[in-house]
N, C-alpha and C. Protein backbone atom coordinates (compact mmCIF):
# COMPACT_ATOMS: atom_id res chain seq x y z
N UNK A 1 21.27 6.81 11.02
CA UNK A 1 20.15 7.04 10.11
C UNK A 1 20.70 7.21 8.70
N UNK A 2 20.21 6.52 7.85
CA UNK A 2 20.71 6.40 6.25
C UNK A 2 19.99 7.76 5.86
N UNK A 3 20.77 9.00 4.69
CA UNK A 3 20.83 9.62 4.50
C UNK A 3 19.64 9.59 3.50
N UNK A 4 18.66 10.82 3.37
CA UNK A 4 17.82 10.69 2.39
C UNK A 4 17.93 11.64 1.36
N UNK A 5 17.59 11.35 0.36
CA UNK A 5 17.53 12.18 -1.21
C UNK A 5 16.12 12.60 -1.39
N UNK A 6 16.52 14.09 -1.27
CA UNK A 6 15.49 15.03 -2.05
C UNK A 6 14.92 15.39 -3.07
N UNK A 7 14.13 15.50 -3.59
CA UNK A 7 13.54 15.72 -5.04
C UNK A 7 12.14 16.45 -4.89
N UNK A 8 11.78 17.38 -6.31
CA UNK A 8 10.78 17.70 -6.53
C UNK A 8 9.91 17.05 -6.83
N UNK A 9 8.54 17.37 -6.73
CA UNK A 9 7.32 16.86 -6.93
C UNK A 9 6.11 17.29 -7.26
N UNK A 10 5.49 17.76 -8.47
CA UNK A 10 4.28 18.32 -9.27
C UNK A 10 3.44 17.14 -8.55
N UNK A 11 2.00 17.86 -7.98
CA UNK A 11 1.09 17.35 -7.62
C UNK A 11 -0.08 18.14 -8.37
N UNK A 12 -1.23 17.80 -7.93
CA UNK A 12 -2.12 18.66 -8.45
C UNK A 12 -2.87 19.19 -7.07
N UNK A 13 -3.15 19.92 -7.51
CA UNK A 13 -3.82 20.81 -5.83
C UNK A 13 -4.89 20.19 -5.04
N UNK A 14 -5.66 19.55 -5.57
CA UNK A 14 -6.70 18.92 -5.01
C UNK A 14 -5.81 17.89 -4.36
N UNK A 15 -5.08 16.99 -5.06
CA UNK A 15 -4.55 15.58 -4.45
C UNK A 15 -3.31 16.62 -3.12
N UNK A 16 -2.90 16.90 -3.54
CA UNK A 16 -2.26 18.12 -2.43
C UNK A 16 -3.26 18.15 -1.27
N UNK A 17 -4.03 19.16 -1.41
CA UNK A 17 -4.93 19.16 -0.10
C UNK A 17 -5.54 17.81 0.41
N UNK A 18 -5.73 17.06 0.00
CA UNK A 18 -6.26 15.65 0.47
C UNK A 18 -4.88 15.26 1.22
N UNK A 19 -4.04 15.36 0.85
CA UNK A 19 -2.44 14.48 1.30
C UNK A 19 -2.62 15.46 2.67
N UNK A 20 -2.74 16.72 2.26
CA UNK A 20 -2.36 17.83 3.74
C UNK A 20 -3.70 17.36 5.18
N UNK A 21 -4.70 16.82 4.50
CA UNK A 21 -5.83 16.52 5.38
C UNK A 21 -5.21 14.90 5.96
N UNK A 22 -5.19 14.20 5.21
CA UNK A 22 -4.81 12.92 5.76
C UNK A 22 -3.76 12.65 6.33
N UNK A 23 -2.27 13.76 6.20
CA UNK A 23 -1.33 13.49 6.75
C UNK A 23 -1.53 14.40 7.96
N UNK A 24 -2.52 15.46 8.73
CA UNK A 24 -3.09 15.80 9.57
C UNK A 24 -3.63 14.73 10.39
N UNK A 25 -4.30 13.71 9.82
CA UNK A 25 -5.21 13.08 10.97
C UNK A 25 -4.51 12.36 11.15
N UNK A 26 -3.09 11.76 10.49
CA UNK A 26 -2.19 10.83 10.89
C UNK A 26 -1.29 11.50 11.98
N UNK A 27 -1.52 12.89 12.08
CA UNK A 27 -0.37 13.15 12.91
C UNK A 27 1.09 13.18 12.50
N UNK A 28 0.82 13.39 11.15
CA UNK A 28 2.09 13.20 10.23
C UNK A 28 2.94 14.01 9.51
N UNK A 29 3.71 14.62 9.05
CA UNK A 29 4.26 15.71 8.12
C UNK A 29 3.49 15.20 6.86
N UNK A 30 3.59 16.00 5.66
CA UNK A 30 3.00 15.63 4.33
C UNK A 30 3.93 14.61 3.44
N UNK A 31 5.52 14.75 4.41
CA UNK A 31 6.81 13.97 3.86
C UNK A 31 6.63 12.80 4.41
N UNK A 32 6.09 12.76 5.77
CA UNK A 32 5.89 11.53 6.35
C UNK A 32 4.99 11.06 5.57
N UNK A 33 4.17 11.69 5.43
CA UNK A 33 2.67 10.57 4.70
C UNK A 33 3.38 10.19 3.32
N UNK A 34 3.94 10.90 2.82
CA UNK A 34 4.27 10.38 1.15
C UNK A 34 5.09 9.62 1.31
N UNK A 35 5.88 9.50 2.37
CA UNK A 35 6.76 7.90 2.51
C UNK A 35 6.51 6.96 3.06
N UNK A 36 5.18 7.38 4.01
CA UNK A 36 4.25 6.20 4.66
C UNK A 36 3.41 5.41 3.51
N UNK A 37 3.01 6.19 2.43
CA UNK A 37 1.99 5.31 1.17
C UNK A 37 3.02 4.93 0.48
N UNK A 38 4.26 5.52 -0.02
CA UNK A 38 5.26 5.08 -0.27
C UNK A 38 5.41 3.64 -0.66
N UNK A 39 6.35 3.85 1.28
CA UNK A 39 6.26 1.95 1.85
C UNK A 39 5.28 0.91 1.70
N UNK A 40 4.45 1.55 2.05
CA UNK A 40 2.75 0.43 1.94
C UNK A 40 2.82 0.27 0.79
N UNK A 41 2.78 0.86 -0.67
CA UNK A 41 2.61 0.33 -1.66
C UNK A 41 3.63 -0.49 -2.56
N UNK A 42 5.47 -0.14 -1.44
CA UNK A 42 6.20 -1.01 -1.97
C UNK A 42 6.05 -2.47 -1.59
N UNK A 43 5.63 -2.28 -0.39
CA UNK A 43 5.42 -3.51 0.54
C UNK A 43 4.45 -4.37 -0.39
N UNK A 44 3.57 -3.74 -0.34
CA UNK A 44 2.48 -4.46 -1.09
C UNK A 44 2.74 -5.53 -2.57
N UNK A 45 3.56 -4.61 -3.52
CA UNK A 45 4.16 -5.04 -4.43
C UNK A 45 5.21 -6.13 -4.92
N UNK A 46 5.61 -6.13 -2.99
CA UNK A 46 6.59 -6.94 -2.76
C UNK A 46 7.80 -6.49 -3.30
N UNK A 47 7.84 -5.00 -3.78
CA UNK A 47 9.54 -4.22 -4.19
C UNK A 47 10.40 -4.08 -2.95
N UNK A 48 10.16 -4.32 -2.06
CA UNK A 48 11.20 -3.98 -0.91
C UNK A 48 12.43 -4.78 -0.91
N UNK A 49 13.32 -4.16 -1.19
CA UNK A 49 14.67 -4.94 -1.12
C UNK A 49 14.94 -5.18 -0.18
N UNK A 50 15.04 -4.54 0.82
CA UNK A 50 15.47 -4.37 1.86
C UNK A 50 14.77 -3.69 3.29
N UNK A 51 14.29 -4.36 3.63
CA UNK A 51 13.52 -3.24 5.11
C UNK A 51 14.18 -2.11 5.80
N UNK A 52 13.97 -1.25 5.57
CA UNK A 52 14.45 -0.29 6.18
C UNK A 52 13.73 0.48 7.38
N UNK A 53 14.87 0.24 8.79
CA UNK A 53 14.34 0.54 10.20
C UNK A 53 14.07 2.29 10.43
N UNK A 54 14.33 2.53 9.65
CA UNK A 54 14.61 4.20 9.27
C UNK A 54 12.95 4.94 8.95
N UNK A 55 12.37 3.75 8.38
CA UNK A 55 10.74 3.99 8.00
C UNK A 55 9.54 3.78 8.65
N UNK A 56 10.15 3.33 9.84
CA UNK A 56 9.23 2.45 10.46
C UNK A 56 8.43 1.76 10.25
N UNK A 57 8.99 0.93 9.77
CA UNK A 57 8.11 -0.64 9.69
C UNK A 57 7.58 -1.06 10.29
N UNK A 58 6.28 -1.86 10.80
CA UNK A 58 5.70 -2.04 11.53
C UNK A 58 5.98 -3.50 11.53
N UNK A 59 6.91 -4.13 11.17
CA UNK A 59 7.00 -5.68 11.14
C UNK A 59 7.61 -6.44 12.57
């Protein structure tokens, strides 16, 4: 498993509690969800250098 880097993160409380509700119905940590929209929106962008099996990709 490739090692991950930590960092802080200012949210605002409302978008906070929405993340804590949706990463609930995903069944998800709040870390999982922020690297699950993450991916989707790198994907989307087509920034993915590289796929990483570590994220679960659904490809």
């Amino acid at each position: 498993m490739a090692k991950k880097k930590s960092f802080v993160i200012r949210i605002d409380p409302l978008k906070l509690e929405a993340l804590e509700k949706w990463s609930a119905d995903e069944f998800r940590s709040i870390n999982g969800q922020i690297e699950w929209i993450i991916d989707q929106a790198l994907r989307k962008a087509g920034r993915n250098k590289k796929e990483n099996p570590d994220l679960g990709n659904d490809n």
